[in-house]
PDB file of N, CA and C in Angstrom:
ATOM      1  N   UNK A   1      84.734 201.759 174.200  1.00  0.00           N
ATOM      2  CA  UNK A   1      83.983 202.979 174.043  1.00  0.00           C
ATOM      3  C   UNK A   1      82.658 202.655 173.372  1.00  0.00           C
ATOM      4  N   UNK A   2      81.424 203.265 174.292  1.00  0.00           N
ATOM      5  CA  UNK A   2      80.387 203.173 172.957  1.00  0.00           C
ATOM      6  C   UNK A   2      79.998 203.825 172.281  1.00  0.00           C
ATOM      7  N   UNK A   3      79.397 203.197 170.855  1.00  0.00           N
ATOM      8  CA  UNK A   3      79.209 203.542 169.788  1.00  0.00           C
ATOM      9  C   UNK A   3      78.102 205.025 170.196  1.00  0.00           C
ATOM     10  N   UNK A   4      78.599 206.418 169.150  1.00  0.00           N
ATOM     11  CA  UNK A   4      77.961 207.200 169.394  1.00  0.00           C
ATOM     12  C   UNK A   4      78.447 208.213 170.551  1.00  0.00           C
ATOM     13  N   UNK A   5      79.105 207.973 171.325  1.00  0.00           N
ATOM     14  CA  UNK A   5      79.519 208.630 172.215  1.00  0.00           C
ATOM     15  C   UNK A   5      81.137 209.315 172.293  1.00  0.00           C
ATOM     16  N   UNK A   6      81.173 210.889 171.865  1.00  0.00           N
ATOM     17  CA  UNK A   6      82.727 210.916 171.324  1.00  0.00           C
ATOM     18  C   UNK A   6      83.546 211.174 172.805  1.00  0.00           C
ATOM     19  N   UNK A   7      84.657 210.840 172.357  1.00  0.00           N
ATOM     20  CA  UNK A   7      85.895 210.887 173.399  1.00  0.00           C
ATOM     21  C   UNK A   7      86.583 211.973 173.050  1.00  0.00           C
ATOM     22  N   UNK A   8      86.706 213.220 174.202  1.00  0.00           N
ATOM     23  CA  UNK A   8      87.506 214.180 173.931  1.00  0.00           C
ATOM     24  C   UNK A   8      88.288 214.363 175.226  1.00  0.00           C
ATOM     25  N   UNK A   9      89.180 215.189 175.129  1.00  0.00           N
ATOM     26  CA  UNK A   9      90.126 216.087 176.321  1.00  0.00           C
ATOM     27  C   UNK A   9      88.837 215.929 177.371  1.00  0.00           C
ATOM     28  N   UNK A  10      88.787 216.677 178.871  1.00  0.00           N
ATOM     29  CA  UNK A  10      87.725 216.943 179.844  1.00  0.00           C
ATOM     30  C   UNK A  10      87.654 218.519 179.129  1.00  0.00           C
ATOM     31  N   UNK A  11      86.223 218.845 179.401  1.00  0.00           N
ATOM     32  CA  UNK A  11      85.667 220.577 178.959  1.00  0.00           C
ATOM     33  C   UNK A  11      86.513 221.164 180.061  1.00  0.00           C
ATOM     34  N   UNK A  12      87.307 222.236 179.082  1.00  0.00           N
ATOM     35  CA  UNK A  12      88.073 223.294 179.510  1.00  0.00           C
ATOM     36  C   UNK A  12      89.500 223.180 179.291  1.00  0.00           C
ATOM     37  N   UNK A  13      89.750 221.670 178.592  1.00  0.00           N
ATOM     38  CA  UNK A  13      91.431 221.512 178.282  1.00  0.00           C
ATOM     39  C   UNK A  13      91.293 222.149 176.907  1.00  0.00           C
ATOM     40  N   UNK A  14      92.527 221.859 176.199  1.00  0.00           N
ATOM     41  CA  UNK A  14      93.153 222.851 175.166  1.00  0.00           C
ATOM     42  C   UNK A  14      92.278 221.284 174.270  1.00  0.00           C
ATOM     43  N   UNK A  15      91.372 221.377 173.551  1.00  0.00           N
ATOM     44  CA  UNK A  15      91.138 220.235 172.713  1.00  0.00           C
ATOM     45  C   UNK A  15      92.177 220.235 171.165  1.00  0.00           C
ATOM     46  N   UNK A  16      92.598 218.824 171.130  1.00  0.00           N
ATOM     47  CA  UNK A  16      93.053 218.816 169.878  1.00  0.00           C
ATOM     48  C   UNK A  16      93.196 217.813 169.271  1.00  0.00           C
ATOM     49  N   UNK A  17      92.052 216.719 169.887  1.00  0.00           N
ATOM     50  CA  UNK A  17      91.615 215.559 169.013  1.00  0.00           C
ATOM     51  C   UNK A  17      89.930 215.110 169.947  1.00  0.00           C
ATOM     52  N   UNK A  18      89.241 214.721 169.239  1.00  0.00           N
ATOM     53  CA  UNK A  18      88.355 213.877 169.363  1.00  0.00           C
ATOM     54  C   UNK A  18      88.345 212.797 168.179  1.00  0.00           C
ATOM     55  N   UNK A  19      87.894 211.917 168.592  1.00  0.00           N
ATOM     56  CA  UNK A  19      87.230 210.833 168.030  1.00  0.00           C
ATOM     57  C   UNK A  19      85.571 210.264 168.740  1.00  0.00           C
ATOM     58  N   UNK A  20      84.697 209.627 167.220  1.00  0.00           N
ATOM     59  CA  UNK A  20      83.840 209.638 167.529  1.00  0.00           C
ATOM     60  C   UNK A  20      83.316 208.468 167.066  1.00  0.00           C
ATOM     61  N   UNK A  21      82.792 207.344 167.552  1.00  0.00           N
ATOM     62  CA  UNK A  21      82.541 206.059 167.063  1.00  0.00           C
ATOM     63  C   UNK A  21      81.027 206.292 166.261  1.00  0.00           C
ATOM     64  N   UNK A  22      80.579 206.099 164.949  1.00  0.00           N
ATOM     65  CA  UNK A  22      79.826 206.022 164.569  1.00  0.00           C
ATOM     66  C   UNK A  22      78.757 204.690 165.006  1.00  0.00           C
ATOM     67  N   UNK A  23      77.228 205.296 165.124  1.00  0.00           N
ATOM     68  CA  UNK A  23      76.863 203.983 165.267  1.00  0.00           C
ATOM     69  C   UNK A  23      76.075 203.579 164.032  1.00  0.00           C
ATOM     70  N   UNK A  24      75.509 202.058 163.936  1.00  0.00           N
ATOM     71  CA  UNK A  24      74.963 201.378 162.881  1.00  0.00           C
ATOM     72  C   UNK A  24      74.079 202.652 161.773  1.00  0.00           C
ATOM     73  N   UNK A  25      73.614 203.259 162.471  1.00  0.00           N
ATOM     74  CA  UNK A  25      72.296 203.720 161.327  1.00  0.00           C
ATOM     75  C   UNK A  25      72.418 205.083 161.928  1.00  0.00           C
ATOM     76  N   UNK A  26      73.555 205.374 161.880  1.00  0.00           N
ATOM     77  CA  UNK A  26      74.039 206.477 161.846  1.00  0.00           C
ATOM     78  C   UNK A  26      74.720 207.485 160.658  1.00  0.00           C
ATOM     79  N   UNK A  27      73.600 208.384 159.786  1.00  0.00           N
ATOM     80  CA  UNK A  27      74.818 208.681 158.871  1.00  0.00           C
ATOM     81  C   UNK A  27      76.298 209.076 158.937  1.00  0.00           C
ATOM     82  N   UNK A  28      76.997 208.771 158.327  1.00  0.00           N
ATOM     83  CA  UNK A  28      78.289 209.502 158.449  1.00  0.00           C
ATOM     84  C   UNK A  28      78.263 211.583 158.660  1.00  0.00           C
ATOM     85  N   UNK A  29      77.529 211.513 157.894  1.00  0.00           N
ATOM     86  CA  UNK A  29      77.341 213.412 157.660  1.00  0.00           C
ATOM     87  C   UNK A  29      76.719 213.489 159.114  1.00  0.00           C
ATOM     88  N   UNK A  30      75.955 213.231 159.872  1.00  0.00           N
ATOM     89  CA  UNK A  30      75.677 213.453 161.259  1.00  0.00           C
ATOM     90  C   UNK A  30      76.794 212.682 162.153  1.00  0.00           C
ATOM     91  N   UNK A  31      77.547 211.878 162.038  1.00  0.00           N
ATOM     92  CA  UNK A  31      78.486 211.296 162.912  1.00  0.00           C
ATOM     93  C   UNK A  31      79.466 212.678 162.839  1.00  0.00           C
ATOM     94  N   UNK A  32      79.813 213.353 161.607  1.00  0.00           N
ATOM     95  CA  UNK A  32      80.750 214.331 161.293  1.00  0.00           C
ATOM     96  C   UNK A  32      80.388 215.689 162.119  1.00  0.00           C
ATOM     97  N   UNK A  33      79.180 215.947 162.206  1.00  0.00           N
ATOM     98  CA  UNK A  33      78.698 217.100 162.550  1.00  0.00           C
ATOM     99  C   UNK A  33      78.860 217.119 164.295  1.00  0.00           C
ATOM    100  N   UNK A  34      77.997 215.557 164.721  1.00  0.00           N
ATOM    101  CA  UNK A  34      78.121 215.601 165.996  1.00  0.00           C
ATOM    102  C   UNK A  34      80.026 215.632 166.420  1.00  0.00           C
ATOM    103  N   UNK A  35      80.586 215.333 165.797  1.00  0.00           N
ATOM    104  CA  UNK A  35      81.913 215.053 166.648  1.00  0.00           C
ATOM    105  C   UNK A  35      82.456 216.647 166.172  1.00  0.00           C
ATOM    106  N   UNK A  36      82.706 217.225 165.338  1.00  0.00           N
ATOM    107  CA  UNK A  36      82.838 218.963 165.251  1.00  0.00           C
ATOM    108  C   UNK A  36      82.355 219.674 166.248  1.00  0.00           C
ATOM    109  N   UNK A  37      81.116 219.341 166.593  1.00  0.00           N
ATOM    110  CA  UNK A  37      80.569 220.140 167.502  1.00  0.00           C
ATOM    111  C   UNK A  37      81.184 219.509 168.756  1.00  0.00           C
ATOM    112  N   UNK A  38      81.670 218.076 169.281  1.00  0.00           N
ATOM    113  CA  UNK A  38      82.377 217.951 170.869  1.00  0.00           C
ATOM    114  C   UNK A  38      83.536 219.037 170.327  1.00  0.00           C
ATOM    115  N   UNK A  39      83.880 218.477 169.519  1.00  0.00           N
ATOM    116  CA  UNK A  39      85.271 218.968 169.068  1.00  0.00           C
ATOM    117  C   UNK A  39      85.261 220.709 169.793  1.00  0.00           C
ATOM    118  N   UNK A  40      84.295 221.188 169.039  1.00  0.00           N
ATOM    119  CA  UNK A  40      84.274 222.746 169.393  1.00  0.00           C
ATOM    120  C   UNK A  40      83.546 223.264 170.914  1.00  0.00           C
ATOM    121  N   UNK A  41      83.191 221.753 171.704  1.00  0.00           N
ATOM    122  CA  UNK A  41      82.595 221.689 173.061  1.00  0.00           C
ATOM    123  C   UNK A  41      81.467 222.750 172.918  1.00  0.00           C
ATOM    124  N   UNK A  42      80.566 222.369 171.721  1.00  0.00           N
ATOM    125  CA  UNK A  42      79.149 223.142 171.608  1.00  0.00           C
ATOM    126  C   UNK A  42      78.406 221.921 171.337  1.00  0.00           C
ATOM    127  N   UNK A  43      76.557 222.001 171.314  1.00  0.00           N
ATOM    128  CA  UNK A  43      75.903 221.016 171.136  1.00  0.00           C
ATOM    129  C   UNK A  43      75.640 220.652 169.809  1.00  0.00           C
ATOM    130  N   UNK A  44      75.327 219.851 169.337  1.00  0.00           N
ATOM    131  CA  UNK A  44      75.557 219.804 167.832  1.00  0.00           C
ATOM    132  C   UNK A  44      74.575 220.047 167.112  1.00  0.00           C
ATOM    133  N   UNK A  45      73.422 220.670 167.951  1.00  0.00           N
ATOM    134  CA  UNK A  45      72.006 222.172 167.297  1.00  0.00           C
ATOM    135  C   UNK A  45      72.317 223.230 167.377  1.00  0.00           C
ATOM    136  N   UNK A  46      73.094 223.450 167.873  1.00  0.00           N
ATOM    137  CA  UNK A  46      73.635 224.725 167.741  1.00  0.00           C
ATOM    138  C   UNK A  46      75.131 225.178 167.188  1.00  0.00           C
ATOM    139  N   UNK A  47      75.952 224.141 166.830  1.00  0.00           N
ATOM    140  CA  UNK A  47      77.231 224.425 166.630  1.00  0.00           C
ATOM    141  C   UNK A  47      77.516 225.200 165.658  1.00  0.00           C
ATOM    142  N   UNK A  48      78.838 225.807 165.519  1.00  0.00           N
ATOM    143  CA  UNK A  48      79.179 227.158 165.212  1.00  0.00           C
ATOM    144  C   UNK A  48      79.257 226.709 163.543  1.00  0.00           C
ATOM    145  N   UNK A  49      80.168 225.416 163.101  1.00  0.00           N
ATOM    146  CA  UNK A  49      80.216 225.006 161.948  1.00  0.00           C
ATOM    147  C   UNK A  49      79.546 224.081 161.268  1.00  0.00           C
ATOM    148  N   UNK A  50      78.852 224.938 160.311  1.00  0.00           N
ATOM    149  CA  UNK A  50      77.629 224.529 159.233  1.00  0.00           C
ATOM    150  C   UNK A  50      78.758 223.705 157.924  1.00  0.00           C
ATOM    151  N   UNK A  51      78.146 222.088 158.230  1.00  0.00           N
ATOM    152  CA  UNK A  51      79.241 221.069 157.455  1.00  0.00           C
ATOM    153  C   UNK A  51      79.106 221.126 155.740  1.00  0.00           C
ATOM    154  N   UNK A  52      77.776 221.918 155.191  1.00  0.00           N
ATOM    155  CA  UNK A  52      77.884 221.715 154.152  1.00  0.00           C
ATOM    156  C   UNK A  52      78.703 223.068 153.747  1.00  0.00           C
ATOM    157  N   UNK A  53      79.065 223.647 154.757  1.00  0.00           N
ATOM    158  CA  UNK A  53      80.104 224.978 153.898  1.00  0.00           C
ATOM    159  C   UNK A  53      81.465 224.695 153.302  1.00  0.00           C
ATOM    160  N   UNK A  54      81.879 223.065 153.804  1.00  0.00           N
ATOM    161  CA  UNK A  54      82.766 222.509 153.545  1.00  0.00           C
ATOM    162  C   UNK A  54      82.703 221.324 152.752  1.00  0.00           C
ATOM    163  N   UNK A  55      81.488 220.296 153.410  1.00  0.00           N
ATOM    164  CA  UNK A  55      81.824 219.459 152.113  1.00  0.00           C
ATOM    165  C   UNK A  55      80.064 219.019 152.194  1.00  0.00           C
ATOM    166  N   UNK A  56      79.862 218.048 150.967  1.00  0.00           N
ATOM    167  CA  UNK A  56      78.678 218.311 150.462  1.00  0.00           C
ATOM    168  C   UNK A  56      78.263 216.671 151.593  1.00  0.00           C
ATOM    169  N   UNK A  57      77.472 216.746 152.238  1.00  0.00           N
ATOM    170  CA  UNK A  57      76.547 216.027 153.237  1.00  0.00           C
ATOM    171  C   UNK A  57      76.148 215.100 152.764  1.00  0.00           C
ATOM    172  N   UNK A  58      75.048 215.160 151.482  1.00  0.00           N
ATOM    173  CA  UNK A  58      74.179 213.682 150.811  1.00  0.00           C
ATOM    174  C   UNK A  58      75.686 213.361 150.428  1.00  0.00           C
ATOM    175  N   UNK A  59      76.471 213.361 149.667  1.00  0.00           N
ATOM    176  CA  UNK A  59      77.819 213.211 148.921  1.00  0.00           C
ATOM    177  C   UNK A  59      78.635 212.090 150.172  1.00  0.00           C
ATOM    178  N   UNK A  60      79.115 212.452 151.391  1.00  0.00           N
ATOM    179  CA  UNK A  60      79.727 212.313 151.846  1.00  0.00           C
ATOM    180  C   UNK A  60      79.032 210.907 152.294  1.00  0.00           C
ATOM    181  N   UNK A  61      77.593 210.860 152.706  1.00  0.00           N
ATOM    182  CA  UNK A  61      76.696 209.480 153.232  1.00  0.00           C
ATOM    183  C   UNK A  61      76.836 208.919 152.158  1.00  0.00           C
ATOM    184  N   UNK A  62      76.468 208.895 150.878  1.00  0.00           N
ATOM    185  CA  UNK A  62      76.727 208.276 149.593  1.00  0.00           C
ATOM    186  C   UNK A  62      78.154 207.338 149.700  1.00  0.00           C
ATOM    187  N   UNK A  63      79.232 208.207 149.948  1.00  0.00           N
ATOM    188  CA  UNK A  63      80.311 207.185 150.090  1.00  0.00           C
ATOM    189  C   UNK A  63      80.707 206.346 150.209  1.00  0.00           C
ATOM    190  N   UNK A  64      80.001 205.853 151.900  1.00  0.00           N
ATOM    191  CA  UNK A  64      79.845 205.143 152.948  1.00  0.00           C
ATOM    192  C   UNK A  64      78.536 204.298 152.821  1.00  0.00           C
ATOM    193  N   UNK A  65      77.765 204.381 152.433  1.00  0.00           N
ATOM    194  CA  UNK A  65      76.449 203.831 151.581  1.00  0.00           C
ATOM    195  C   UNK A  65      76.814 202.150 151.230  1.00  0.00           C
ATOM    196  N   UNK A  66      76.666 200.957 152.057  1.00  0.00           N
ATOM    197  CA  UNK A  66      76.371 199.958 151.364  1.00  0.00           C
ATOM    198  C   UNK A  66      76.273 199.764 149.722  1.00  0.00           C
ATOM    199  N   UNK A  67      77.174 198.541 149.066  1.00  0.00           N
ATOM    200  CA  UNK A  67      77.378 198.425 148.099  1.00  0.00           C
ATOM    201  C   UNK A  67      75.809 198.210 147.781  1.00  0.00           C
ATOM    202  N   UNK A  68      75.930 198.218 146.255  1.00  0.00           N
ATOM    203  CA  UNK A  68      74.314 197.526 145.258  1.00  0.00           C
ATOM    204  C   UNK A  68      74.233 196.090 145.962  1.00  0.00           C
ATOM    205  N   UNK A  69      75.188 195.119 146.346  1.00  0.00           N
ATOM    206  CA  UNK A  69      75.044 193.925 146.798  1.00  0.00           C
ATOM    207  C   UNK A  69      74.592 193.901 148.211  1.00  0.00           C
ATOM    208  N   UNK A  70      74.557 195.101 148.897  1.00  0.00           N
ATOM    209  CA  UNK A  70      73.935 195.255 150.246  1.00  0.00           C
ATOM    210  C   UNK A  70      75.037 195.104 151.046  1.00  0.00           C
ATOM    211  N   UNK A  71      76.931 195.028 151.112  1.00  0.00           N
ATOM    212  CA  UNK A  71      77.530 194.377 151.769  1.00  0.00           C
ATOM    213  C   UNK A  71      78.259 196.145 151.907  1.00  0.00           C
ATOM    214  N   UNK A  72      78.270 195.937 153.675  1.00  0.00           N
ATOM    215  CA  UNK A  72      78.954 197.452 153.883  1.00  0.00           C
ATOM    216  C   UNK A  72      79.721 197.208 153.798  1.00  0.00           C
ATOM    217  N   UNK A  73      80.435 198.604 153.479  1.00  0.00           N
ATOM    218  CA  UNK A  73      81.827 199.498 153.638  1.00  0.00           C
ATOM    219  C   UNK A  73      82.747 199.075 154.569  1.00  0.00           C
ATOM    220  N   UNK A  74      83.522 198.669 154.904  1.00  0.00           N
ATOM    221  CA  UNK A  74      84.782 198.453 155.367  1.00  0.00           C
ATOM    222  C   UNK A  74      85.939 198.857 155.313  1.00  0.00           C
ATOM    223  N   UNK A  75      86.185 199.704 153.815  1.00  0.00           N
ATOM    224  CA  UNK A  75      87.206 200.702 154.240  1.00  0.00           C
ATOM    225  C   UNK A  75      86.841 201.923 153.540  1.00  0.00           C
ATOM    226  N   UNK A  76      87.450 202.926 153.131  1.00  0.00           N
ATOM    227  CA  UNK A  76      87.704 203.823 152.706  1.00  0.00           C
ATOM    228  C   UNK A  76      88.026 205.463 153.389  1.00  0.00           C
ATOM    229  N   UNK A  77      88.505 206.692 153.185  1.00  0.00           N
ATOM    230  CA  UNK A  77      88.610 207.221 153.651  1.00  0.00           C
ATOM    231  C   UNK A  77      88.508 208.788 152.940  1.00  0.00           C
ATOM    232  N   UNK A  78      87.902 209.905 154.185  1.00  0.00           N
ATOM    233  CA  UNK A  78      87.822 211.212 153.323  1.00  0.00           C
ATOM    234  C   UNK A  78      88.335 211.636 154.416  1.00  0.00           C
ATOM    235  N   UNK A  79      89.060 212.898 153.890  1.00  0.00           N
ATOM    236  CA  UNK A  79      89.439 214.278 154.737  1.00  0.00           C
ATOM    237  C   UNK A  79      89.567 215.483 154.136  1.00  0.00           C
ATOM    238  N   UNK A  80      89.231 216.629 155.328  1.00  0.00           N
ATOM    239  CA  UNK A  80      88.833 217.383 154.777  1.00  0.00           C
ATOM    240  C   UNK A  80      89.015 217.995 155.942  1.00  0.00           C
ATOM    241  N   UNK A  81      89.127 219.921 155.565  1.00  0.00           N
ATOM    242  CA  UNK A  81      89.265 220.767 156.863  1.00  0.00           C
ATOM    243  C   UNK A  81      88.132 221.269 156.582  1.00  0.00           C
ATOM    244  N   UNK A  82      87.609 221.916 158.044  1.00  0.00           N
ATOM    245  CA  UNK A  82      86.506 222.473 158.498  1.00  0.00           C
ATOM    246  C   UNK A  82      87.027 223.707 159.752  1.00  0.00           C
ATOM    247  N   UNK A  83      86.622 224.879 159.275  1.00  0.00           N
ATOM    248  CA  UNK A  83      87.136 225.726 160.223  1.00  0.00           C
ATOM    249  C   UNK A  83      89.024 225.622 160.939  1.00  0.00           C
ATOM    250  N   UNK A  84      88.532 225.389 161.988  1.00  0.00           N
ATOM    251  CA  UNK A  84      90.182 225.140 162.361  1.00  0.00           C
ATOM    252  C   UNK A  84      90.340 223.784 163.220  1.00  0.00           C
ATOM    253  N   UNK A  85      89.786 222.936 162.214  1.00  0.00           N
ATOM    254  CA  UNK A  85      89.982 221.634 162.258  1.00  0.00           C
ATOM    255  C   UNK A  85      90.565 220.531 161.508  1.00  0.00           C
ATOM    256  N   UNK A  86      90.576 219.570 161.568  1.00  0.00           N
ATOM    257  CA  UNK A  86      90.971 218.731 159.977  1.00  0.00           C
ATOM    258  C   UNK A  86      90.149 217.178 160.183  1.00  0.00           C
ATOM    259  N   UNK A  87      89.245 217.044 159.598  1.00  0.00           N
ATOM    260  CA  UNK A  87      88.206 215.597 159.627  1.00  0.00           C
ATOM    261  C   UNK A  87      88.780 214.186 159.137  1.00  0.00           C
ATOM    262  N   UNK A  88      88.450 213.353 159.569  1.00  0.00           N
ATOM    263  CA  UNK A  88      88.837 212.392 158.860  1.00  0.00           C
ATOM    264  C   UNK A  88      87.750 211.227 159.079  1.00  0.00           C
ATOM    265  N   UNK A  89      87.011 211.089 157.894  1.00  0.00           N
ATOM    266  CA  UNK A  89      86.073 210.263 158.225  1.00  0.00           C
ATOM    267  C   UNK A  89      86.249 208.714 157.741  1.00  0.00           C
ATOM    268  N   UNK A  90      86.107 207.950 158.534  1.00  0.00           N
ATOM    269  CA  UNK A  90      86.572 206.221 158.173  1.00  0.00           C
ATOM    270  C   UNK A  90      85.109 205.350 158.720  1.00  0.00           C
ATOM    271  N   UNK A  91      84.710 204.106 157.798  1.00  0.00           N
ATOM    272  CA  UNK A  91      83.052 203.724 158.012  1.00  0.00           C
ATOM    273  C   UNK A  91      82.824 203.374 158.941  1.00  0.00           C
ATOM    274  N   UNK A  92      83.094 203.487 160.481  1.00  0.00           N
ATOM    275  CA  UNK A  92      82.784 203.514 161.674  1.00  0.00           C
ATOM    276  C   UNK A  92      83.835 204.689 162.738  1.00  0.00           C
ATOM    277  N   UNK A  93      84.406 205.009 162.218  1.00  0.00           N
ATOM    278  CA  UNK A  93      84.718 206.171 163.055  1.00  0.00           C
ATOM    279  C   UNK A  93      85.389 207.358 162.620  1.00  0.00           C
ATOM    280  N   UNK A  94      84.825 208.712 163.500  1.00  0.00           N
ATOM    281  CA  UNK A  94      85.216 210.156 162.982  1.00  0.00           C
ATOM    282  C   UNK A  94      86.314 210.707 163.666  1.00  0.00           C
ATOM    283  N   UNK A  95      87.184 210.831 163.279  1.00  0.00           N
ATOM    284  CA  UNK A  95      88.909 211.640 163.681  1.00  0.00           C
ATOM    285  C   UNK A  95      88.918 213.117 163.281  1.00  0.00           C
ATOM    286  N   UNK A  96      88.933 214.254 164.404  1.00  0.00           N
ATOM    287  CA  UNK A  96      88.767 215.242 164.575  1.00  0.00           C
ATOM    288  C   UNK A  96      90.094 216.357 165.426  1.00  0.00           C
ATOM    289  N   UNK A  97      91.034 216.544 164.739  1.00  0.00           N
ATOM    290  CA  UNK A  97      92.606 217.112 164.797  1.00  0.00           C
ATOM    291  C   UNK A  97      92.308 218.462 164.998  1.00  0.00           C
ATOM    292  N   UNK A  98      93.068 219.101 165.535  1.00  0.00           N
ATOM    293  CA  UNK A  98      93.242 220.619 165.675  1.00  0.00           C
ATOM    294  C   UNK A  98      94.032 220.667 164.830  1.00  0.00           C
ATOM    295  N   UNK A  99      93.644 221.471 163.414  1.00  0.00           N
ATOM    296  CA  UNK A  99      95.192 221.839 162.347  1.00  0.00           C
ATOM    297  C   UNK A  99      95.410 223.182 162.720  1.00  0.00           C
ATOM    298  N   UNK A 100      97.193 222.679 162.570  1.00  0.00           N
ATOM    299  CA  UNK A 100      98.327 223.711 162.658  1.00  0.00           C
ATOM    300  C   UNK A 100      98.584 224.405 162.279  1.00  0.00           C
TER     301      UNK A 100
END
């Protein structure tokens, strides 16, 4: 799959996962936004859910942010629901669940 380009159901199935490969110089807070919005099969200028109503944006890139030694991120993990979703963001890719 390439980077940047999310993988969902085909438009018009019942969606209840995407994933979304982040690319290099890509923030995480826009990797999050764009894959919500496949998720919700809207464009991600217009999508319905505004990400800082849920979690805080600079905060979330901060995370994921290259150490002081300059050596990226390799693991860690956040989640968090958004509308009627559930996020899961990991330093190259975004996991996007339909919660139950």
């Amino acid at each position: 799959m390439m980077k940047g380009i999310p993988w969902a159901a085909a438009p018009g199935d019942n969606r209840t996962h995407v994933q979304y490969d982040r690319r290099d110089d890509e923030p995480p807070s826009v990797a999050v936004a764009t894959a919500l919005a496949s998720f919700h099969g809207e464009d991600v200028t217009a999508g319905s859910t505004q990400l800082y109503q849920y979690i805080d944006p600079d905060a979330l890139d901060d995370l994921f942010e290259s150490t002081l030694g300059g050596t990226e991120r390799s693991t860690g993990m956040v989640r968090f629901e958004a509308d009627d979703a559930t996020v899961v963001v990991r330093p190259e890719r975004i996991h996007v669940y339909a919660t139950r």
